[in-house]
PDB file of N, CA and C in Angstrom:
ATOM      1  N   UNK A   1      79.499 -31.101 209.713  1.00  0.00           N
ATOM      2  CA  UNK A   1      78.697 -29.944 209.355  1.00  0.00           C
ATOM      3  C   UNK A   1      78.384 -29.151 210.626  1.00  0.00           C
ATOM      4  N   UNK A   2      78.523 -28.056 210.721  1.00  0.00           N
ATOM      5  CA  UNK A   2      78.110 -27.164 211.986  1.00  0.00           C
ATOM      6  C   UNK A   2      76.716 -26.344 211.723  1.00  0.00           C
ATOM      7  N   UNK A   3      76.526 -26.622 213.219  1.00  0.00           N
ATOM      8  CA  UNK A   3      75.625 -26.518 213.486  1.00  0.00           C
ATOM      9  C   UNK A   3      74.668 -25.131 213.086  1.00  0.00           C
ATOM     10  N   UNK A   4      73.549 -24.893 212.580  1.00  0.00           N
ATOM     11  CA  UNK A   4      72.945 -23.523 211.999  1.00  0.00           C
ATOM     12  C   UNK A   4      73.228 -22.298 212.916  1.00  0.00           C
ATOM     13  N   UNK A   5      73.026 -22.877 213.976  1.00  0.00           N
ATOM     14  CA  UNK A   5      72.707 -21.910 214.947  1.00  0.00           C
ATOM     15  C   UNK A   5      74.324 -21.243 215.382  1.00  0.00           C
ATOM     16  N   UNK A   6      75.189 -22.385 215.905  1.00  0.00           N
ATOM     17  CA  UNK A   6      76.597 -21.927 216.300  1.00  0.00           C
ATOM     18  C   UNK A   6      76.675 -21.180 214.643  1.00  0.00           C
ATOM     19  N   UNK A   7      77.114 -20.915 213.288  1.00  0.00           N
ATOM     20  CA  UNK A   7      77.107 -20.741 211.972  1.00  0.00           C
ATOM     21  C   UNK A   7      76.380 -19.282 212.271  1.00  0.00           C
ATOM     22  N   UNK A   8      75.048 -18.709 212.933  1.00  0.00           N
ATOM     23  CA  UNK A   8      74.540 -17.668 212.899  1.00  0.00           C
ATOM     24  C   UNK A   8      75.289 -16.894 213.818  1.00  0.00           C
ATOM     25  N   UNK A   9      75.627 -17.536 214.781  1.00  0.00           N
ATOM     26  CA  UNK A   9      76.429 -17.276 216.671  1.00  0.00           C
ATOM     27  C   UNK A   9      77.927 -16.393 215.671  1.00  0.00           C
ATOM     28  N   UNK A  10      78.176 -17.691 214.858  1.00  0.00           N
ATOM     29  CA  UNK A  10      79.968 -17.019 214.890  1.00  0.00           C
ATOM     30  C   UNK A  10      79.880 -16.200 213.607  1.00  0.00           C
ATOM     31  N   UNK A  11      78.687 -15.955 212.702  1.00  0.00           N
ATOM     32  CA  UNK A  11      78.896 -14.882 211.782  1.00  0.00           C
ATOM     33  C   UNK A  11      78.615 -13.590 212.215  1.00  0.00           C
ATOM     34  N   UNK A  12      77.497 -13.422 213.548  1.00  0.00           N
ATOM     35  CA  UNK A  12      77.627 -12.385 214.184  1.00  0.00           C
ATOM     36  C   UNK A  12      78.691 -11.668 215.080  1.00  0.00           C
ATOM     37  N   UNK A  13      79.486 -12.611 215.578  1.00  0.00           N
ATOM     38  CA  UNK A  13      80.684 -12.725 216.547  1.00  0.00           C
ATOM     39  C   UNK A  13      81.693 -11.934 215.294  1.00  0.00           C
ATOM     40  N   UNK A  14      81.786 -12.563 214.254  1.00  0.00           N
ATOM     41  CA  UNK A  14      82.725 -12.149 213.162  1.00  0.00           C
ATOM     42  C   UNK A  14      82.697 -10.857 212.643  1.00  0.00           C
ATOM     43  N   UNK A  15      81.278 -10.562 212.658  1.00  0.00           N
ATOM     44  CA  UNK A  15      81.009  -8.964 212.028  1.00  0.00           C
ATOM     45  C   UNK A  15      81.104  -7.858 213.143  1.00  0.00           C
ATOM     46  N   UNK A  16      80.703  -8.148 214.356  1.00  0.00           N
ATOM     47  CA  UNK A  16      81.085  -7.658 215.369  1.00  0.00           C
ATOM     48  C   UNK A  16      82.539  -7.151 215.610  1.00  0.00           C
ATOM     49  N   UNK A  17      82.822  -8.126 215.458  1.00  0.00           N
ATOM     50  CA  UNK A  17      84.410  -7.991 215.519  1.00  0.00           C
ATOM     51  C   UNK A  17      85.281  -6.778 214.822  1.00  0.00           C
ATOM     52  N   UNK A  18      84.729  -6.818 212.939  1.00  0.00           N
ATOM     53  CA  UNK A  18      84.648  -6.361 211.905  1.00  0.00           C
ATOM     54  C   UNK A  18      84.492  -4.641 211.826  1.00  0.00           C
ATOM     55  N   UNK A  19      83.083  -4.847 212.351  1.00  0.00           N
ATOM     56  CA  UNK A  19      82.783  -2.812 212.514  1.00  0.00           C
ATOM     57  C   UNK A  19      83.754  -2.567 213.681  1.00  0.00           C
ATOM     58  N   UNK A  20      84.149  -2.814 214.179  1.00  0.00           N
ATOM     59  CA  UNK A  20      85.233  -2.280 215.781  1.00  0.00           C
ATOM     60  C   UNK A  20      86.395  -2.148 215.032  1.00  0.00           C
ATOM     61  N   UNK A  21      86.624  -2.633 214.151  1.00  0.00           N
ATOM     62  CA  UNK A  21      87.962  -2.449 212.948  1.00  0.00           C
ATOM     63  C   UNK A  21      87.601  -0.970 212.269  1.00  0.00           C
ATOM     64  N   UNK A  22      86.755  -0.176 212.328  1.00  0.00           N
ATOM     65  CA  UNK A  22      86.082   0.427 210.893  1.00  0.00           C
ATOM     66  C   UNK A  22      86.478   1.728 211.691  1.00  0.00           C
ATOM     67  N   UNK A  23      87.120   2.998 210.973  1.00  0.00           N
ATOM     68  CA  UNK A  23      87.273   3.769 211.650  1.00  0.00           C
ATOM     69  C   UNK A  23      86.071   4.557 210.904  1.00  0.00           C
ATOM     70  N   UNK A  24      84.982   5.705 212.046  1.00  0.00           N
ATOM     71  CA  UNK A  24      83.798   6.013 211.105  1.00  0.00           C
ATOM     72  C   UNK A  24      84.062   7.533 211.495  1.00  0.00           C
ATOM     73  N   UNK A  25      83.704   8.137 210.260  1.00  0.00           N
ATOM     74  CA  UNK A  25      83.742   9.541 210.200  1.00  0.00           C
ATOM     75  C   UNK A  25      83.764  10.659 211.313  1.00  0.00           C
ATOM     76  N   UNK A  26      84.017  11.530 211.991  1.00  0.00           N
ATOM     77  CA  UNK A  26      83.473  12.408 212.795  1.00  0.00           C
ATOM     78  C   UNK A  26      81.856  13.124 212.113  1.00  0.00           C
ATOM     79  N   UNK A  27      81.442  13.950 212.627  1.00  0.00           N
ATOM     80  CA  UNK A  27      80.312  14.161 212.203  1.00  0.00           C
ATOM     81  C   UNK A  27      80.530  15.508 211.442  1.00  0.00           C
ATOM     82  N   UNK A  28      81.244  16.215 211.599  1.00  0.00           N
ATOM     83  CA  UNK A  28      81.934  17.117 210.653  1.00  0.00           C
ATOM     84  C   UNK A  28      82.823  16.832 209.607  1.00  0.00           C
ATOM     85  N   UNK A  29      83.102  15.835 209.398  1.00  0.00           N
ATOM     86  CA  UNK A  29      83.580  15.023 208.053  1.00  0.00           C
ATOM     87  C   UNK A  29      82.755  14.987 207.398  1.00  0.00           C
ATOM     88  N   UNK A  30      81.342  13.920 207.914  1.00  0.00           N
ATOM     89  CA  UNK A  30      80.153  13.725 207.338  1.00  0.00           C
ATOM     90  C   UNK A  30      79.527  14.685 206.844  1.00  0.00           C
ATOM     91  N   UNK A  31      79.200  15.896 207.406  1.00  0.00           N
ATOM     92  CA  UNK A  31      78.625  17.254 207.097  1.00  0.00           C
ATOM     93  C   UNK A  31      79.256  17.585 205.331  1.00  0.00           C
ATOM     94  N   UNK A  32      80.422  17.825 205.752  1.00  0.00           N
ATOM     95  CA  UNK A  32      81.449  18.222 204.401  1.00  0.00           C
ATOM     96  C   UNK A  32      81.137  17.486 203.400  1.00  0.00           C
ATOM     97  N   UNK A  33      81.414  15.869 203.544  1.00  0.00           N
ATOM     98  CA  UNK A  33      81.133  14.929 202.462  1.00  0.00           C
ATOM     99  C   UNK A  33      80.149  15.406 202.228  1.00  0.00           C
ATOM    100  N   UNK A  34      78.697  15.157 203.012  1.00  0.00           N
ATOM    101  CA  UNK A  34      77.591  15.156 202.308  1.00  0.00           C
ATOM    102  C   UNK A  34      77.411  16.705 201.239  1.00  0.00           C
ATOM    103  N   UNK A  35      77.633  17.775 201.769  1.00  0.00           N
ATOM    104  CA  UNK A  35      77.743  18.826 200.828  1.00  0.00           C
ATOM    105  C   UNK A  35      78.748  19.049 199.997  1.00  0.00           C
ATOM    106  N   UNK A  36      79.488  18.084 199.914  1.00  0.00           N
ATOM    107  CA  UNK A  36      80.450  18.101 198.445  1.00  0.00           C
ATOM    108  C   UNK A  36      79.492  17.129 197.703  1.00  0.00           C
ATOM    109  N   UNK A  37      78.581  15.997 198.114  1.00  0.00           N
ATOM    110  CA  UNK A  37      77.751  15.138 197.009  1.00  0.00           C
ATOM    111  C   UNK A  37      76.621  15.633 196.293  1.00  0.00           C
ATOM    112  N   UNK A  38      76.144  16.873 197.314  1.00  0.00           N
ATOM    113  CA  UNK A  38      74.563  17.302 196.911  1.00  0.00           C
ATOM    114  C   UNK A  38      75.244  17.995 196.139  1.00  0.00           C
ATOM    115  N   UNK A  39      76.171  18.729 196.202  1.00  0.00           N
ATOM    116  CA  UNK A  39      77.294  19.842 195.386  1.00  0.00           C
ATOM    117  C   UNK A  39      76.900  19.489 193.966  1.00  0.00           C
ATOM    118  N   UNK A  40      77.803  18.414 193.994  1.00  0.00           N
ATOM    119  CA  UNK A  40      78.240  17.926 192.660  1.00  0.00           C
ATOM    120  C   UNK A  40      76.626  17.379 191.864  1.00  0.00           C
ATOM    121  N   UNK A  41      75.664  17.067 192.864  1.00  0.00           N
ATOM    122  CA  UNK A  41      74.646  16.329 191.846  1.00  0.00           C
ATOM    123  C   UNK A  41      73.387  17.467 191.908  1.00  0.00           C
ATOM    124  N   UNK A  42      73.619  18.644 191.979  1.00  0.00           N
ATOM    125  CA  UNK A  42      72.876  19.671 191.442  1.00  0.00           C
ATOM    126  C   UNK A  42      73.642  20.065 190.506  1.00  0.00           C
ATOM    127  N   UNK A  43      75.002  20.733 190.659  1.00  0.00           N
ATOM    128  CA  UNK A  43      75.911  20.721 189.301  1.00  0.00           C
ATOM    129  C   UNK A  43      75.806  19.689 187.823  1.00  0.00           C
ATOM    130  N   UNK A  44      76.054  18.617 188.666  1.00  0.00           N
ATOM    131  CA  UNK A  44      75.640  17.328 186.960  1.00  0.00           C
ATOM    132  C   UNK A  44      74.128  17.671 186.779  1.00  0.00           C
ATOM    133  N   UNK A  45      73.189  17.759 187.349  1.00  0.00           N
ATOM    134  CA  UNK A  45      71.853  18.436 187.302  1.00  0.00           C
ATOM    135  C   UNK A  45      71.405  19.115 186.127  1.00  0.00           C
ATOM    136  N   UNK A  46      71.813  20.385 186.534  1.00  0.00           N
ATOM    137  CA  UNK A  46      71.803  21.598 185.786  1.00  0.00           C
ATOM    138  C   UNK A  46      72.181  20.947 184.406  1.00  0.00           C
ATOM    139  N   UNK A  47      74.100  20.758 184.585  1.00  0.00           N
ATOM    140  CA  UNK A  47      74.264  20.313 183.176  1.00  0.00           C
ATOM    141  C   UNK A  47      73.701  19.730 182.127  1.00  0.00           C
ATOM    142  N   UNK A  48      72.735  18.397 182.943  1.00  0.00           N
ATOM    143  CA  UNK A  48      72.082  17.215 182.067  1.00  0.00           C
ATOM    144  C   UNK A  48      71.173  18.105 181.667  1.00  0.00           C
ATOM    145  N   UNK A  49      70.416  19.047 182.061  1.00  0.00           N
ATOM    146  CA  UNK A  49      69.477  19.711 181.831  1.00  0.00           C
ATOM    147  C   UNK A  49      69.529  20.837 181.005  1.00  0.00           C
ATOM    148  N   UNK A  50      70.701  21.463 180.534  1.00  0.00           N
ATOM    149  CA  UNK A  50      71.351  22.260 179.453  1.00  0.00           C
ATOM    150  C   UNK A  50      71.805  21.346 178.349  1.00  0.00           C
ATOM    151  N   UNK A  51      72.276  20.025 178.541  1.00  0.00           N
ATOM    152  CA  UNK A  51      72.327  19.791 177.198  1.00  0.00           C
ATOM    153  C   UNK A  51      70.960  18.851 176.570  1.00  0.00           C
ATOM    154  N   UNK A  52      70.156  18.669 177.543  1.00  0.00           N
ATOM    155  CA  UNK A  52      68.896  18.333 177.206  1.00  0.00           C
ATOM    156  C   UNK A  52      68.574  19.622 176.343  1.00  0.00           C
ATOM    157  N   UNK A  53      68.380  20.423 177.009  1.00  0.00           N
ATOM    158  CA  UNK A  53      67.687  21.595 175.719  1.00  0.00           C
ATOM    159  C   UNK A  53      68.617  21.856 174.603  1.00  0.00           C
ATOM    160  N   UNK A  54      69.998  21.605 174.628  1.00  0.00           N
ATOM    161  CA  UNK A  54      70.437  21.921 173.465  1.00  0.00           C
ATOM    162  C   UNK A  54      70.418  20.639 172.130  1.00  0.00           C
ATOM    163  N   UNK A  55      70.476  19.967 172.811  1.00  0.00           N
ATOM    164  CA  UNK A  55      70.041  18.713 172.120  1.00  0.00           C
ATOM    165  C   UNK A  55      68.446  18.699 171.897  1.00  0.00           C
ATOM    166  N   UNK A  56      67.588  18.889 172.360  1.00  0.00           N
ATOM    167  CA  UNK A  56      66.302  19.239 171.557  1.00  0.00           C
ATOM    168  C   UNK A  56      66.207  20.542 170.511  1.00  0.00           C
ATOM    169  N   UNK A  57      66.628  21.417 170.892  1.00  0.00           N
ATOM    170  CA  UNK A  57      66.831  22.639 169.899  1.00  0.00           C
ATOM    171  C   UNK A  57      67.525  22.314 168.583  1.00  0.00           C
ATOM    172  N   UNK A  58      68.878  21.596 168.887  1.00  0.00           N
ATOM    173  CA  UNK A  58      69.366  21.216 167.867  1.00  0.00           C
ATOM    174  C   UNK A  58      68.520  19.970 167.030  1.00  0.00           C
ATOM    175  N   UNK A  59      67.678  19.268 167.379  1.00  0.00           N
ATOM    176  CA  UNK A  59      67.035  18.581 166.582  1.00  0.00           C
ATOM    177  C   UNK A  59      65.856  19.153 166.119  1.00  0.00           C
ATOM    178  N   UNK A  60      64.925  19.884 166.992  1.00  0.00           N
ATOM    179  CA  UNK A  60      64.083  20.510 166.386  1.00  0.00           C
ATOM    180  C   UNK A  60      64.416  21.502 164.847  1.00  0.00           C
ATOM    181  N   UNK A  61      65.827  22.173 164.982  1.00  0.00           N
ATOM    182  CA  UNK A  61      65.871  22.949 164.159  1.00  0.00           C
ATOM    183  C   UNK A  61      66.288  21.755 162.840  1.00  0.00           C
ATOM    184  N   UNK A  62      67.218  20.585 163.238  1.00  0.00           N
ATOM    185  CA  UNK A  62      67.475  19.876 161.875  1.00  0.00           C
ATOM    186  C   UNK A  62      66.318  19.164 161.155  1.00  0.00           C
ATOM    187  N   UNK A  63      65.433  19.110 162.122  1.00  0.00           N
ATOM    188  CA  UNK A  63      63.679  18.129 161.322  1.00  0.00           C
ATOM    189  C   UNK A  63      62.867  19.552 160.916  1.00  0.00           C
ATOM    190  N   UNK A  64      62.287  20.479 161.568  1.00  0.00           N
ATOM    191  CA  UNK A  64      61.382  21.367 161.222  1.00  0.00           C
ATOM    192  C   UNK A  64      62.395  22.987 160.072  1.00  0.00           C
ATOM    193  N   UNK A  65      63.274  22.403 160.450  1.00  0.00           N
ATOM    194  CA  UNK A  65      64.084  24.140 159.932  1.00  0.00           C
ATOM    195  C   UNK A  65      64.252  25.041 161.008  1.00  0.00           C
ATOM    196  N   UNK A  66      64.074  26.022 161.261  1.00  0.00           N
ATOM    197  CA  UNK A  66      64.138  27.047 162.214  1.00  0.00           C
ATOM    198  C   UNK A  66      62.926  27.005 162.801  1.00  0.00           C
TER     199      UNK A  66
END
């Protein structure tokens, strides 16, 4: 059984290793991504929020009438 400590030693050694593998964005990549995500989740936004009202309208009018 090995030891806790060597076990903490070589899982840090391992992940270390790991991110130096990772190729990470420039910061103008990042920029872009992030405003293609806010993009899209004000867009789905809006939407959820248009068929929220049409979906209440449409039920209001099938229970009360007009």
């Amino acid at each position: 059984m090995e030891n806790p400590v060597a076990a903490i030693q070589r899982l840090y050694n391992e992940t270390v290793a790991e991110l130096k593998k990772c190729s990470w964005p420039s910061r103008q990549e990042l920029y872009e991504s992030t405003l293609i995500v806010i993009s899209f989740l004000i867009i789905l936004s809006v939407f959820v929020v248009v068929v929220d009202f049409i979906c209440e309208a449409a039920i209001r009018f099938i229970t009360m009438g007009l």
